[in-house]
PDB file of N, CA and C in Angstrom:
ATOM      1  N   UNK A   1     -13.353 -16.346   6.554  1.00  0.00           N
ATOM      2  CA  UNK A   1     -12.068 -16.183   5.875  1.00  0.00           C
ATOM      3  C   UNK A   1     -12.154 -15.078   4.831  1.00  0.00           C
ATOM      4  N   UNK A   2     -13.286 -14.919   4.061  1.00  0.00           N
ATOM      5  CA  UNK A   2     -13.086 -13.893   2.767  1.00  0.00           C
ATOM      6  C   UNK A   2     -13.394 -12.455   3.587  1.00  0.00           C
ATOM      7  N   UNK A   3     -14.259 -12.526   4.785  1.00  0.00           N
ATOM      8  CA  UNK A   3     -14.244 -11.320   5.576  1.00  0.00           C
ATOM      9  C   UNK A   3     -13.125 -10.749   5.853  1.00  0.00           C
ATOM     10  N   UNK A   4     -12.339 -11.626   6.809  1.00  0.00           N
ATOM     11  CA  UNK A   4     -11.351 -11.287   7.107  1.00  0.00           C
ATOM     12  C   UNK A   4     -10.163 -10.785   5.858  1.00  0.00           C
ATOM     13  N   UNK A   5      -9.956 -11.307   4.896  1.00  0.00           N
ATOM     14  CA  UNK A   5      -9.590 -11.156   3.294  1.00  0.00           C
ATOM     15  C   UNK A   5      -9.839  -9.642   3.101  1.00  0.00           C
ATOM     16  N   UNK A   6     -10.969  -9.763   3.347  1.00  0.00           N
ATOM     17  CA  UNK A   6     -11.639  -8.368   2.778  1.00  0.00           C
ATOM     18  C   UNK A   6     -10.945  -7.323   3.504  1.00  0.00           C
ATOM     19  N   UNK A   7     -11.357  -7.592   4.796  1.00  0.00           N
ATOM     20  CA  UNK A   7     -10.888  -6.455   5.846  1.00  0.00           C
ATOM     21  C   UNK A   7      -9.681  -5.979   6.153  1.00  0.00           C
ATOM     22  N   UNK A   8      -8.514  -7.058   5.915  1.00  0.00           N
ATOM     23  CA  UNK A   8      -7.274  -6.380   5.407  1.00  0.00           C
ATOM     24  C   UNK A   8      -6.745  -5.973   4.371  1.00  0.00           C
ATOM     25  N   UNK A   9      -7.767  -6.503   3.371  1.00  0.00           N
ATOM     26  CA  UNK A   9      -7.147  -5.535   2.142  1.00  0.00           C
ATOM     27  C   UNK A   9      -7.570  -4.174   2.296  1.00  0.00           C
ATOM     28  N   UNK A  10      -8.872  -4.046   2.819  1.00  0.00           N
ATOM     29  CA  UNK A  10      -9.308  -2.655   2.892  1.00  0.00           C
ATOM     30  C   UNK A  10      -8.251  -2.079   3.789  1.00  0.00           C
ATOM     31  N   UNK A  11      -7.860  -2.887   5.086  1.00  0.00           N
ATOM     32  CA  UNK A  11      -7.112  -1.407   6.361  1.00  0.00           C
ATOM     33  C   UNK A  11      -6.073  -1.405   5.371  1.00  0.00           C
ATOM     34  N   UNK A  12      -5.430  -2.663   4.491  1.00  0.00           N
ATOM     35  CA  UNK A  12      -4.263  -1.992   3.669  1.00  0.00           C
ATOM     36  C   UNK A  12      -4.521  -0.741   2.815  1.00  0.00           C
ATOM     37  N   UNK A  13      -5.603  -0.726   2.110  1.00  0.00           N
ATOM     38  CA  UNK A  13      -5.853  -0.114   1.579  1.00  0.00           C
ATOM     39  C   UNK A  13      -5.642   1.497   2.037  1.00  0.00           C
ATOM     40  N   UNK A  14      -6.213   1.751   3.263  1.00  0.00           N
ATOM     41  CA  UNK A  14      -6.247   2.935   4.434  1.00  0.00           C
ATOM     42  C   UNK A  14      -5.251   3.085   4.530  1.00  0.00           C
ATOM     43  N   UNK A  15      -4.708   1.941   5.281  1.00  0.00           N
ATOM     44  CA  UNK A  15      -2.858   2.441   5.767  1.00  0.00           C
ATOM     45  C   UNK A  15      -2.029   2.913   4.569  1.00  0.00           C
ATOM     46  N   UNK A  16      -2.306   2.865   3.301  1.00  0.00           N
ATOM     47  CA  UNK A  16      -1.167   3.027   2.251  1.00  0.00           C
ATOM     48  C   UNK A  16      -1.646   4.175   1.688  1.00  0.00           C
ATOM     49  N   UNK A  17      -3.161   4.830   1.825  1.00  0.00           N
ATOM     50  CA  UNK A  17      -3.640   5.848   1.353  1.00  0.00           C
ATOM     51  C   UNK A  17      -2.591   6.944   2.206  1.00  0.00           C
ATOM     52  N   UNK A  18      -3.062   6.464   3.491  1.00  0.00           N
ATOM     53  CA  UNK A  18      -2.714   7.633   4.557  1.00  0.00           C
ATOM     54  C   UNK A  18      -1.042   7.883   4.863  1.00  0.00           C
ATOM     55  N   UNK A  19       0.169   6.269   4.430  1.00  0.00           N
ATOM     56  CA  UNK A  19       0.958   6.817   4.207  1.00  0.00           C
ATOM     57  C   UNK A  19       1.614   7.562   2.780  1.00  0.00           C
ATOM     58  N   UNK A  20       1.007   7.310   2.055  1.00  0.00           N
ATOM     59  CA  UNK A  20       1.233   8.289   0.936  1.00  0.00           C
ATOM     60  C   UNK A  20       0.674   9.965   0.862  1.00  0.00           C
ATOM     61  N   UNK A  21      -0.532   9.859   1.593  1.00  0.00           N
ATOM     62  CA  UNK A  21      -1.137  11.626   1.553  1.00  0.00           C
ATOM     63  C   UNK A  21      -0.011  12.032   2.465  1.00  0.00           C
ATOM     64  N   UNK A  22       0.390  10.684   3.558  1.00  0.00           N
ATOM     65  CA  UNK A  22       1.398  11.543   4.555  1.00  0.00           C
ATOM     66  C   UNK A  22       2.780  12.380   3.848  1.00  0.00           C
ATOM     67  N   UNK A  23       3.268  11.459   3.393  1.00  0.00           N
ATOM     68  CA  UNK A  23       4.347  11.692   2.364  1.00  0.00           C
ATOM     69  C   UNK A  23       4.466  12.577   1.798  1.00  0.00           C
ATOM     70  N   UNK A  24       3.380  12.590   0.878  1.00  0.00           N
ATOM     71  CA  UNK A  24       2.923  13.753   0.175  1.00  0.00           C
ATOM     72  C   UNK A  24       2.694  14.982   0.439  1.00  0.00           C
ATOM     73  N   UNK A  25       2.104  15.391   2.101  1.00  0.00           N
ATOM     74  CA  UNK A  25       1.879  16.095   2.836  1.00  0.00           C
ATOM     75  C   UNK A  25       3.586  16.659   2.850  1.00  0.00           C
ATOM     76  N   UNK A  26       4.567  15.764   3.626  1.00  0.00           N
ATOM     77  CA  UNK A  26       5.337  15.885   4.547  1.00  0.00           C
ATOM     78  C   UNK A  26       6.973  16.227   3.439  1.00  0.00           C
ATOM     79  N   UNK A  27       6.778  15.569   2.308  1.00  0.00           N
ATOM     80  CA  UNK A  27       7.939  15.800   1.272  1.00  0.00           C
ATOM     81  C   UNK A  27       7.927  16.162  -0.069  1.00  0.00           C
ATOM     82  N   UNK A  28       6.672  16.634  -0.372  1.00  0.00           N
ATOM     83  CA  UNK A  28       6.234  16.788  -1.398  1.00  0.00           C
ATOM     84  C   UNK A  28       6.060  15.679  -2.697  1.00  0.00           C
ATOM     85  N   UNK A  29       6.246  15.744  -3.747  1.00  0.00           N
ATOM     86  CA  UNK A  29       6.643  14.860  -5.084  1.00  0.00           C
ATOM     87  C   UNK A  29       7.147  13.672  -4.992  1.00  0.00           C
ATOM     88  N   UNK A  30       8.575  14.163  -3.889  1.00  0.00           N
ATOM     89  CA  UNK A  30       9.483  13.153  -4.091  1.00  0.00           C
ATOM     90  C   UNK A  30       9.152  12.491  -3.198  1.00  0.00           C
ATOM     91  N   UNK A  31       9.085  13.119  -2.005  1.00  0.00           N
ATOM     92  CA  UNK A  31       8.446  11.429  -0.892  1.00  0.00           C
ATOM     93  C   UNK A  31       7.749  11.028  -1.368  1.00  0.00           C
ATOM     94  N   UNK A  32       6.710  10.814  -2.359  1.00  0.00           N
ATOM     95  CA  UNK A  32       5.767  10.193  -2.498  1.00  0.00           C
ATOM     96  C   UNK A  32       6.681   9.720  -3.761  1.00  0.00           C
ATOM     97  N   UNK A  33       7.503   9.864  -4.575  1.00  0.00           N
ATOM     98  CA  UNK A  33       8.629   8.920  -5.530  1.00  0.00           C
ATOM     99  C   UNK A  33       9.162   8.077  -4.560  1.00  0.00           C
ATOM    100  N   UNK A  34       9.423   8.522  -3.437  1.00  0.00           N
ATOM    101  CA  UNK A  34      10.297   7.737  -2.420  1.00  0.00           C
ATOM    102  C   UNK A  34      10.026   6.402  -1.948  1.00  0.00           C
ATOM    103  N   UNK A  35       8.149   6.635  -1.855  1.00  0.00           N
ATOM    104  CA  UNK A  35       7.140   5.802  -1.093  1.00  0.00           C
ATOM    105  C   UNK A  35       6.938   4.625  -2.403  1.00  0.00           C
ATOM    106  N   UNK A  36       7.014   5.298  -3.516  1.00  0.00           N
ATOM    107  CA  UNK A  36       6.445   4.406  -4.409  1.00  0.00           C
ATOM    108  C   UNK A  36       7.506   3.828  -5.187  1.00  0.00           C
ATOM    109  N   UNK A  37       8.555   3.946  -4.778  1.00  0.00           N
ATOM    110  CA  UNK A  37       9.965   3.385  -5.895  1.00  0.00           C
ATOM    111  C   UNK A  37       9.935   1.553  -5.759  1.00  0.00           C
ATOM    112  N   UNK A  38      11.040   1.261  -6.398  1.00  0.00           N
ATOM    113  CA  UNK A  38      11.248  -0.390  -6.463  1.00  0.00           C
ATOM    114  C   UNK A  38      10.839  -0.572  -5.136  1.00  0.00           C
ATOM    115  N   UNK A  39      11.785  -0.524  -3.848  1.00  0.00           N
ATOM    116  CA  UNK A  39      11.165  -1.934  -3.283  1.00  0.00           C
ATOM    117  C   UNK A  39       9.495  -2.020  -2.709  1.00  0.00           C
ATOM    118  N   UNK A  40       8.904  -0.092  -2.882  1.00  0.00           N
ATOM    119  CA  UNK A  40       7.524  -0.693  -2.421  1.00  0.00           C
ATOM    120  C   UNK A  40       6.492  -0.816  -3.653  1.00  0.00           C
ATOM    121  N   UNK A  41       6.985  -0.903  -4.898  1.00  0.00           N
ATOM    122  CA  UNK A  41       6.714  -2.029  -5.829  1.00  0.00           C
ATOM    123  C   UNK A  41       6.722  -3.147  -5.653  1.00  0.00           C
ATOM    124  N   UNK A  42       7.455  -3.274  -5.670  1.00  0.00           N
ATOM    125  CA  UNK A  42       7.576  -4.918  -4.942  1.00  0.00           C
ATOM    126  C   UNK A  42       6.875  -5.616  -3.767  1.00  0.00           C
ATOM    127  N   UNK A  43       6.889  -4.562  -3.381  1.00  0.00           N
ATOM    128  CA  UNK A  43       5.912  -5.036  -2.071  1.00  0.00           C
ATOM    129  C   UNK A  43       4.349  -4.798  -2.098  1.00  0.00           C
ATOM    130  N   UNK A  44       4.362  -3.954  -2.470  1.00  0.00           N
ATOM    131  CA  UNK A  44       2.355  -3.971  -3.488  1.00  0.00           C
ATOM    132  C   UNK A  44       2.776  -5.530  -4.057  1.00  0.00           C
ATOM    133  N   UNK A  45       3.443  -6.129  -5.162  1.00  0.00           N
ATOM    134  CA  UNK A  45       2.479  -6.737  -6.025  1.00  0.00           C
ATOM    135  C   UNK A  45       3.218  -7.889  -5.187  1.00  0.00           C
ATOM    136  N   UNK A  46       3.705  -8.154  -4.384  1.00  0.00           N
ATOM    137  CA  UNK A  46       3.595  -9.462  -3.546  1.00  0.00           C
ATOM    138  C   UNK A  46       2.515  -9.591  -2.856  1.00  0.00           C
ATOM    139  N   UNK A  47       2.083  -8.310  -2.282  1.00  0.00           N
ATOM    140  CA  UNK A  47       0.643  -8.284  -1.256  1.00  0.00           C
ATOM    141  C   UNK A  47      -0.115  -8.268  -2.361  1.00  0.00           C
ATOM    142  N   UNK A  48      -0.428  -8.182  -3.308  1.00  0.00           N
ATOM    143  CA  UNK A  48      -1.345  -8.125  -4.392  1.00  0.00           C
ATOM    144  C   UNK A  48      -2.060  -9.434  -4.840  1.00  0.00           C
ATOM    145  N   UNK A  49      -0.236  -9.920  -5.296  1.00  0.00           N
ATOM    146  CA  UNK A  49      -0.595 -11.578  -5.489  1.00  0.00           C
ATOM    147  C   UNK A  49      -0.922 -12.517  -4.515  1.00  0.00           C
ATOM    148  N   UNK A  50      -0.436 -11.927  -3.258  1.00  0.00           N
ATOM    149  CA  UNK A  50      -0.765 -12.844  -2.003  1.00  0.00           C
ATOM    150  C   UNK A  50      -2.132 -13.060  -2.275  1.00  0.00           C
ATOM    151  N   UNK A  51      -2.947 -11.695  -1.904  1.00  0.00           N
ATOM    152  CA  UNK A  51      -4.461 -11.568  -1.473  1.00  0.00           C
ATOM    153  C   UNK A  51      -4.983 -12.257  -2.449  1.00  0.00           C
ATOM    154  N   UNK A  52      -4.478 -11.980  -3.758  1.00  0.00           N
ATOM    155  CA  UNK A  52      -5.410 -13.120  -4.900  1.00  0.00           C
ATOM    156  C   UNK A  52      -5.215 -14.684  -5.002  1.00  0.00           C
ATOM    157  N   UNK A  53      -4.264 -14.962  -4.345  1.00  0.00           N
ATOM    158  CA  UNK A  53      -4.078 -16.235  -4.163  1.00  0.00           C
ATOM    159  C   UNK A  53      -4.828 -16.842  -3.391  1.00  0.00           C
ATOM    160  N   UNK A  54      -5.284 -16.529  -2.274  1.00  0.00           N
ATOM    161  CA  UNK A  54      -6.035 -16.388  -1.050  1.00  0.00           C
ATOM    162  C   UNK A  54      -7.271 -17.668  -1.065  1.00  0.00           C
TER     163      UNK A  54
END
């Protein structure tokens, strides 16, 4: 169980790197304001608190 724990926080980790360099790549500044505004605030610290709940 904490493997598995582990291992998706890490691919999250990957997947959110790579869509933000994408972003960043692809819209400059603002896609990456775009990527990071309220609702995917919100959605980090639900997955945040999830994983620590765990």
């Amino acid at each position: 169980m904490m493997s598995l724990t582990t291992a998706s926080s890490s691919l999250g980790g990957v997947l959110g790197a790579m869509v933000g360099g994408f972003a960043l790549l692809r819209y400059g500044y603002i896609g990456l304001e775009v990527v990071t505004s309220i609702p995917g605030l919100i959605a980090t610290a639900i997955y945040v608190l999830w994983v620590r709940n765990e």
